[in-house]
N, C-alpha and C. Protein backbone atom coordinates (compact mmCIF):
# COMPACT_ATOMS: atom_id res chain seq x y z
N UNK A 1 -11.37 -7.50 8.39
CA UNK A 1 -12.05 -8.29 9.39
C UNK A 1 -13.31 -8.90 8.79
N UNK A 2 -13.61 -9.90 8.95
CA UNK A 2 -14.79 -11.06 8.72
C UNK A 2 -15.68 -11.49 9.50
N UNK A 3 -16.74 -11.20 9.23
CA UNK A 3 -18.13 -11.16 10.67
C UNK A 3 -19.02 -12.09 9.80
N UNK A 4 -19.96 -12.35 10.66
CA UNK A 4 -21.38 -12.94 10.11
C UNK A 4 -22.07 -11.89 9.29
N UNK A 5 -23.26 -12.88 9.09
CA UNK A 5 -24.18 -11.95 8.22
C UNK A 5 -25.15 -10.65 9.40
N UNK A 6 -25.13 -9.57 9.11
CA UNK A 6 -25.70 -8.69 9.91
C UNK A 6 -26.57 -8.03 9.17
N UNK A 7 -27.97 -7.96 9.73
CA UNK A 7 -29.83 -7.67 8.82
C UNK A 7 -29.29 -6.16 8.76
N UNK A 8 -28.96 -5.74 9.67
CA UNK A 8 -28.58 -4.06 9.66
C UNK A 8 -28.10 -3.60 8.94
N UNK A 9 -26.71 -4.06 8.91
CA UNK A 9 -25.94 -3.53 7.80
C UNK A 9 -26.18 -4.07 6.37
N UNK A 10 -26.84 -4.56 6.18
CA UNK A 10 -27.45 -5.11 4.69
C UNK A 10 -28.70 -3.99 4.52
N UNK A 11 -29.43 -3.60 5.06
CA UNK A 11 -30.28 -2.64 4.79
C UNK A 11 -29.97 -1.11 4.22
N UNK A 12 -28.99 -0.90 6.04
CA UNK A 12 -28.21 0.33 5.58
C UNK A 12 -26.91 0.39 4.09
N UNK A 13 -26.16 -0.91 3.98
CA UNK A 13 -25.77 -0.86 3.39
C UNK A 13 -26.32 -0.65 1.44
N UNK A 14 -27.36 -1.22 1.29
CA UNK A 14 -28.00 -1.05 0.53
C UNK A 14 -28.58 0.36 0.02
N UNK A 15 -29.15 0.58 1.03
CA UNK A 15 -29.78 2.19 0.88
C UNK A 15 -28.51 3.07 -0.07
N UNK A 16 -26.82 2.95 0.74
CA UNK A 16 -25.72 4.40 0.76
C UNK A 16 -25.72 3.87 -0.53
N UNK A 17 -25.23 2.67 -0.97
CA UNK A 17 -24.37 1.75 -2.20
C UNK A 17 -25.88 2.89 -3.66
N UNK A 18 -27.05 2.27 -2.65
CA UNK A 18 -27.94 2.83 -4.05
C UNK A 18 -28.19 4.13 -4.52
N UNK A 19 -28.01 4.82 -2.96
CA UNK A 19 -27.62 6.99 -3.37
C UNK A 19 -26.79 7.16 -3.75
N UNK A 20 -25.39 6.74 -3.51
CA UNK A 20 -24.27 6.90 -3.91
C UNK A 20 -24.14 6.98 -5.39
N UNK A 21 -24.94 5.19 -5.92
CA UNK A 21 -25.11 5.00 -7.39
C UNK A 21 -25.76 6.34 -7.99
N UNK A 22 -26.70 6.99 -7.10
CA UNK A 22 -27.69 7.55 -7.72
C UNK A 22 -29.13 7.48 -8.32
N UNK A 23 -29.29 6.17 -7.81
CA UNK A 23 -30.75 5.57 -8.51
C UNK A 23 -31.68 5.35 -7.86
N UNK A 24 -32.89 5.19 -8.06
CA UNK A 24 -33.91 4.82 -6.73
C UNK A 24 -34.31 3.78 -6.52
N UNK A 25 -35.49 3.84 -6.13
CA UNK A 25 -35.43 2.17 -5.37
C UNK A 25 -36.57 1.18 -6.69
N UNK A 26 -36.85 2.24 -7.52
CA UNK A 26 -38.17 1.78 -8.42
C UNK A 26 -36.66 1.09 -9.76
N UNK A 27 -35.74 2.15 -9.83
CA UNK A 27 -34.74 2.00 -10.68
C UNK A 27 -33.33 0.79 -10.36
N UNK A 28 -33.15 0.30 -9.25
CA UNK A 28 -32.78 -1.10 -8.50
C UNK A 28 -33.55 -2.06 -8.34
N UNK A 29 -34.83 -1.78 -8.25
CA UNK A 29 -35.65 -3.14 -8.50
C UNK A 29 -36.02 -3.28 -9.90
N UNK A 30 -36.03 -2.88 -10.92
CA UNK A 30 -36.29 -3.10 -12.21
C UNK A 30 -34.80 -3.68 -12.58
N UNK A 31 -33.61 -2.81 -12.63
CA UNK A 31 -32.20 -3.65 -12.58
C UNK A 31 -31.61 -4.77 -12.47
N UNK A 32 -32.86 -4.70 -11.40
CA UNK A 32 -32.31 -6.29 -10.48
C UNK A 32 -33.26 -7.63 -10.75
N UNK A 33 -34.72 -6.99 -11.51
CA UNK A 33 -35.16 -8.06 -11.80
C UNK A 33 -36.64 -8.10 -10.22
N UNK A 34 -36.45 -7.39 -9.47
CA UNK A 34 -37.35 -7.54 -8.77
C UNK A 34 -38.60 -6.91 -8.91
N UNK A 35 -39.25 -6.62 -7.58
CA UNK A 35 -40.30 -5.90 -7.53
C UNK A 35 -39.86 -4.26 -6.53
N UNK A 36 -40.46 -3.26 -6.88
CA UNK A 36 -40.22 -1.75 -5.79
C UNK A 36 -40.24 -2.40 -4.59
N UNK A 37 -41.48 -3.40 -3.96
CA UNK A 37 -41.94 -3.30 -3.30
C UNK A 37 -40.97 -4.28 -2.19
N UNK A 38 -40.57 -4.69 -3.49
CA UNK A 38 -39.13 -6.01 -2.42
C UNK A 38 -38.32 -5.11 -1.52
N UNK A 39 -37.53 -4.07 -2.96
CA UNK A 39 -36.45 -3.31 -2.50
C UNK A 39 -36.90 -2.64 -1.33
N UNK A 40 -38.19 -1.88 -1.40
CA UNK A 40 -38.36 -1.11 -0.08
C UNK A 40 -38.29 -2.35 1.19
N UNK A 41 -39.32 -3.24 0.94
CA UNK A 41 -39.09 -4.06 2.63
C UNK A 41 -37.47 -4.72 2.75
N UNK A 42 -36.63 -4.33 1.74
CA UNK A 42 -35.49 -5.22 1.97
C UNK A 42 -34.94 -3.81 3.19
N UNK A 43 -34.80 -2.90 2.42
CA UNK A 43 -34.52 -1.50 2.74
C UNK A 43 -34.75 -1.29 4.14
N UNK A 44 -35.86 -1.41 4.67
CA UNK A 44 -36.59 -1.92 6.00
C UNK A 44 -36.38 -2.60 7.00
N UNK A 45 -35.40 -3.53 6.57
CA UNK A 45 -35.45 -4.39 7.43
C UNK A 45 -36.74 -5.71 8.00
N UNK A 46 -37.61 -5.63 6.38
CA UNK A 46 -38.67 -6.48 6.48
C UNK A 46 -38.55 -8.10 5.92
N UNK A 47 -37.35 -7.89 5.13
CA UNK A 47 -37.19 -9.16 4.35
C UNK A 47 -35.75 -9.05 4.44
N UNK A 48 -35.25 -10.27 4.02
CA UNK A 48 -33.64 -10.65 3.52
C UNK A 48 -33.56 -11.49 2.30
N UNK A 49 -33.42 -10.53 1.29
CA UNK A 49 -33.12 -11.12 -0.27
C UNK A 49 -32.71 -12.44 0.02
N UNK A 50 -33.52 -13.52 -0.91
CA UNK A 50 -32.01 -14.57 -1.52
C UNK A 50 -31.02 -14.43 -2.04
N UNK A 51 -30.12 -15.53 -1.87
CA UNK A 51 -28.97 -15.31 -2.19
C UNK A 51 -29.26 -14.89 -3.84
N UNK A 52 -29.52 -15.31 -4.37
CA UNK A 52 -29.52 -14.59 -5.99
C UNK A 52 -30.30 -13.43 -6.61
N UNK A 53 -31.27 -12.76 -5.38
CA UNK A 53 -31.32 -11.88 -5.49
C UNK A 53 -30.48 -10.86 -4.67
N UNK A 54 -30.08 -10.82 -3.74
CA UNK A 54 -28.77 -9.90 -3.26
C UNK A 54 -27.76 -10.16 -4.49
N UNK A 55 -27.53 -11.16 -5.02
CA UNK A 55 -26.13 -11.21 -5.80
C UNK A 55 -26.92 -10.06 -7.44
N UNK A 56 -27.63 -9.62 -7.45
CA UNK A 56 -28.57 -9.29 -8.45
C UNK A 56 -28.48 -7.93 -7.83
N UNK A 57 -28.73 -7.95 -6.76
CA UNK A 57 -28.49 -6.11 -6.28
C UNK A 57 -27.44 -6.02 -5.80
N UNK A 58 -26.04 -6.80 -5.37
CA UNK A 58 -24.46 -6.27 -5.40
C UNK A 58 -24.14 -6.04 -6.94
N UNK A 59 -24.59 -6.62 -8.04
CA UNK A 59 -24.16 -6.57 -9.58
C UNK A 59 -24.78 -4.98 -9.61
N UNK A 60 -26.04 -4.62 -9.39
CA UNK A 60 -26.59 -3.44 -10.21
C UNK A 60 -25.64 -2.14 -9.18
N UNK A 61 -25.66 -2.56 -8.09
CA UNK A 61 -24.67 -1.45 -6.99
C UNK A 61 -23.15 -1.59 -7.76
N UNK A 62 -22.58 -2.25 -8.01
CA UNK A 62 -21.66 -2.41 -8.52
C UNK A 62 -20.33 -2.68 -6.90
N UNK A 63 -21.02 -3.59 -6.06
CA UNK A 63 -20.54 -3.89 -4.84
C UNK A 63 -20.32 -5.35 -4.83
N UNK A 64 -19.82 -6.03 -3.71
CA UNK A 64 -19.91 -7.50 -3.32
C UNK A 64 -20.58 -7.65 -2.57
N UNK A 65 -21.51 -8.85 -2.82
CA UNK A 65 -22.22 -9.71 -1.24
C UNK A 65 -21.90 -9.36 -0.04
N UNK A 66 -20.33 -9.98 0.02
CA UNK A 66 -20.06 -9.45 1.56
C UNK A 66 -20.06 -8.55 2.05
N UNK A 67 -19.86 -7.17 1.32
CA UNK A 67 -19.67 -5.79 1.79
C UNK A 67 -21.33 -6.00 2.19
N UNK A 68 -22.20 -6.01 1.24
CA UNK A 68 -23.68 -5.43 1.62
C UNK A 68 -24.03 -6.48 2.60
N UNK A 69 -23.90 -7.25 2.46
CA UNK A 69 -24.33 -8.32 4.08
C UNK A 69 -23.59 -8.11 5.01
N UNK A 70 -22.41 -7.01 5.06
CA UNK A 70 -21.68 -6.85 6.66
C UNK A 70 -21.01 -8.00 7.05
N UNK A 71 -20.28 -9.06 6.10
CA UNK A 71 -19.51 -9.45 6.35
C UNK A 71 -17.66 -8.89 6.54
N UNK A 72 -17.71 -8.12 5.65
CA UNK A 72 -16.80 -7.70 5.32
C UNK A 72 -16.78 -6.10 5.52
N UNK A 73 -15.71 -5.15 5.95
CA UNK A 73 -15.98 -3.67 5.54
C UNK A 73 -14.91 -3.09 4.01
N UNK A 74 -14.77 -4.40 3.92
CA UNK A 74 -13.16 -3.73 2.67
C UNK A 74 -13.92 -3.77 1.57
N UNK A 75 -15.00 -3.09 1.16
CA UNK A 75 -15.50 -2.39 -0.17
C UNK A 75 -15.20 -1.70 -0.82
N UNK A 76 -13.95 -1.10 -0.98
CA UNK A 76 -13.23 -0.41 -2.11
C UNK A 76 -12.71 -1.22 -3.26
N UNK A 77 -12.12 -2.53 -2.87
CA UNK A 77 -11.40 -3.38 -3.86
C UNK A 77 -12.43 -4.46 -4.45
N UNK A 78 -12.55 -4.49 -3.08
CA UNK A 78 -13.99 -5.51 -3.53
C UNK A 78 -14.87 -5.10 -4.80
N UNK A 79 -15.36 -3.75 -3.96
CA UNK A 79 -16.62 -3.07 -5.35
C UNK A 79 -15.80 -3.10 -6.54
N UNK A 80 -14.45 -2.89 -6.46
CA UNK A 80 -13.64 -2.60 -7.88
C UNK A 80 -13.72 -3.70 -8.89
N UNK A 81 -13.55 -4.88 -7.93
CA UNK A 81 -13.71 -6.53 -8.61
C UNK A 81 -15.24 -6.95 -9.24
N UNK A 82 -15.65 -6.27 -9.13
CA UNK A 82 -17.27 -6.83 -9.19
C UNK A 82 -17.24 -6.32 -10.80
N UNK A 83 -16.61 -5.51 -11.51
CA UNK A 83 -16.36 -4.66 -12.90
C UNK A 83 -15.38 -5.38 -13.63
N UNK A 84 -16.16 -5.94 -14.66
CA UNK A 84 -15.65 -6.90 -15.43
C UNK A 84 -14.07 -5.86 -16.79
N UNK A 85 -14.47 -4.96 -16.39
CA UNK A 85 -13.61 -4.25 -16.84
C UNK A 85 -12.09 -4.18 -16.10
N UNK A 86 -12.66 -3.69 -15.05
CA UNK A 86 -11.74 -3.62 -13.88
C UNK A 86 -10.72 -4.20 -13.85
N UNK A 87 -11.65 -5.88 -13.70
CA UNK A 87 -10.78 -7.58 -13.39
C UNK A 87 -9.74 -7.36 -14.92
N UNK A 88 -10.64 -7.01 -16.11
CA UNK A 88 -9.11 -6.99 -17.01
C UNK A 88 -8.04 -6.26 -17.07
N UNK A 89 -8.61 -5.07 -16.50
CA UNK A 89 -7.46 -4.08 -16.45
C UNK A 89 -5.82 -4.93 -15.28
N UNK A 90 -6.40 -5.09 -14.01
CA UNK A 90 -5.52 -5.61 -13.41
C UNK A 90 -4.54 -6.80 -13.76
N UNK A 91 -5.59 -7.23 -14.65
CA UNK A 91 -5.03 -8.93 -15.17
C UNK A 91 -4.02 -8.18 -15.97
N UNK A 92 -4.12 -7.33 -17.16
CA UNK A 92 -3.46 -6.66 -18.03
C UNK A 92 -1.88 -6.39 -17.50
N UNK A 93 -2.67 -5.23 -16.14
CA UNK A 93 -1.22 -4.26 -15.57
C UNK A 93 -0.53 -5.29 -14.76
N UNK A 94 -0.87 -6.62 -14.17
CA UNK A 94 0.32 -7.30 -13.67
C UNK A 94 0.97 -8.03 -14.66
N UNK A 95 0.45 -8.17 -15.74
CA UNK A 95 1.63 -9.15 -17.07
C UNK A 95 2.63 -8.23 -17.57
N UNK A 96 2.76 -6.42 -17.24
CA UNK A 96 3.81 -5.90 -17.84
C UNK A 96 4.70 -5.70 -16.82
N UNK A 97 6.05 -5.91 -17.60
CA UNK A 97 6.94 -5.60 -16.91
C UNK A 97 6.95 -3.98 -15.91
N UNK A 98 8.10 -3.56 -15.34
CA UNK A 98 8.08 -2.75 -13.90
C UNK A 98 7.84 -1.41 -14.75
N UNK A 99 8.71 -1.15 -15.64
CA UNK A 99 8.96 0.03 -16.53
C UNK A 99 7.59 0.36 -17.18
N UNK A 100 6.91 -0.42 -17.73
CA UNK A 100 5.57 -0.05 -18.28
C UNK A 100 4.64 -0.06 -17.37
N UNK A 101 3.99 -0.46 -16.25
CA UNK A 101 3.29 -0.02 -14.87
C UNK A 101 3.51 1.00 -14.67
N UNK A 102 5.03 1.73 -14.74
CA UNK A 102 4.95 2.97 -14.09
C UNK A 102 4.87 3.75 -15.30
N UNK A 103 4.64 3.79 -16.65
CA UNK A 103 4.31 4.24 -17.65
C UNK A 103 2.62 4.55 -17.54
N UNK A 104 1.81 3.47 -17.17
CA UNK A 104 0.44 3.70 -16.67
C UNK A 104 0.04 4.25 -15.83
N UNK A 105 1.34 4.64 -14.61
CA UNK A 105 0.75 4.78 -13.24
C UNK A 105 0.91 6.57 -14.04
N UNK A 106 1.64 6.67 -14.72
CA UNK A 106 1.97 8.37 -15.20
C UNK A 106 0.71 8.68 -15.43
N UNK A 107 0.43 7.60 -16.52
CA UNK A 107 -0.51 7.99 -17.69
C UNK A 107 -1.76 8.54 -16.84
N UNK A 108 -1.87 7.31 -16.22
CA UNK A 108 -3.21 7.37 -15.26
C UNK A 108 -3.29 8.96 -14.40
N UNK A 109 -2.05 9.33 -13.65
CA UNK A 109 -1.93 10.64 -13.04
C UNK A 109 -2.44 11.76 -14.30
N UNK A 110 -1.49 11.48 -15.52
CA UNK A 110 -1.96 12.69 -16.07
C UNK A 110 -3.20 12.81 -16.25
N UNK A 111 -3.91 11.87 -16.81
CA UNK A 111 -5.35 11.93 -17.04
C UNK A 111 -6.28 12.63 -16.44
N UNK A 112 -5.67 12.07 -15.02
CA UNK A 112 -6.76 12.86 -13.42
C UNK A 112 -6.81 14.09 -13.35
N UNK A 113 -5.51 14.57 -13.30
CA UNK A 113 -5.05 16.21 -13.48
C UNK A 113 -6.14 17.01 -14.39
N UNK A 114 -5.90 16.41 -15.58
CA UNK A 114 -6.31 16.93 -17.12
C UNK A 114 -8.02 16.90 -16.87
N UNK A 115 -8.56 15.97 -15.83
CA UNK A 115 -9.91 16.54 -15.52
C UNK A 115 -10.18 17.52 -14.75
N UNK A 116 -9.14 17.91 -13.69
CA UNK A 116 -9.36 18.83 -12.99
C UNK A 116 -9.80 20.68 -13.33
């Protein structure tokens, strides 16, 4: 589902995306090129980034625009796309044929296991 831009959920959204990351707010505004003092009033609900600075703090979250502006709630695939790694991996696994996908999809299982 696709909404407008919402001040709320850009705040809150910001805050989880940056605990989640693990970093603080002194360590997202240096990332991002800003000031602490931005991130906190963004945080607040005192300001609303420009567009190139939100696109500067979805890059360091490792999220999309739309998720953190509450346009969007589908941030799983989204955040996945934002990883330039990611985008090749997929580009990669749809050029092989059926038999080798599910050779990765193994691989990939065993791996997970083998951390457990």
């Amino acid at each position: 589902m696709v909404r407008g831009f919402d001040k709320k959920a850009l705040k809150n959204r910001i805050i989880e995306a940056r605990e989640r990351k693990g970093i603080n707010q002194a360590k997202l505004a240096q990332e991002a090129g800003i000031t602490p003092a931005a991130i906190s009033q963004i945080e607040n609900g005192h300001r609303v980034p420009t567009i190139p600075v939100l696109h500067r703090i979805a890059t360091v979250l490792g999220v999309s625009m739309d998720y953190l502006s509450g346009k969007t709630d589908e941030s799983e695939v989204q955040d996945l796309l934002q990883h330039e790694n990611a985008k090749a991996f997929f580009r990669g696994f749809q050029s092989l044929d059926s038999e080798d996908q599910e050779t990765i999809s193994k691989l990939i299982e065993f791996l997970k296991n083998k951390e457990s």
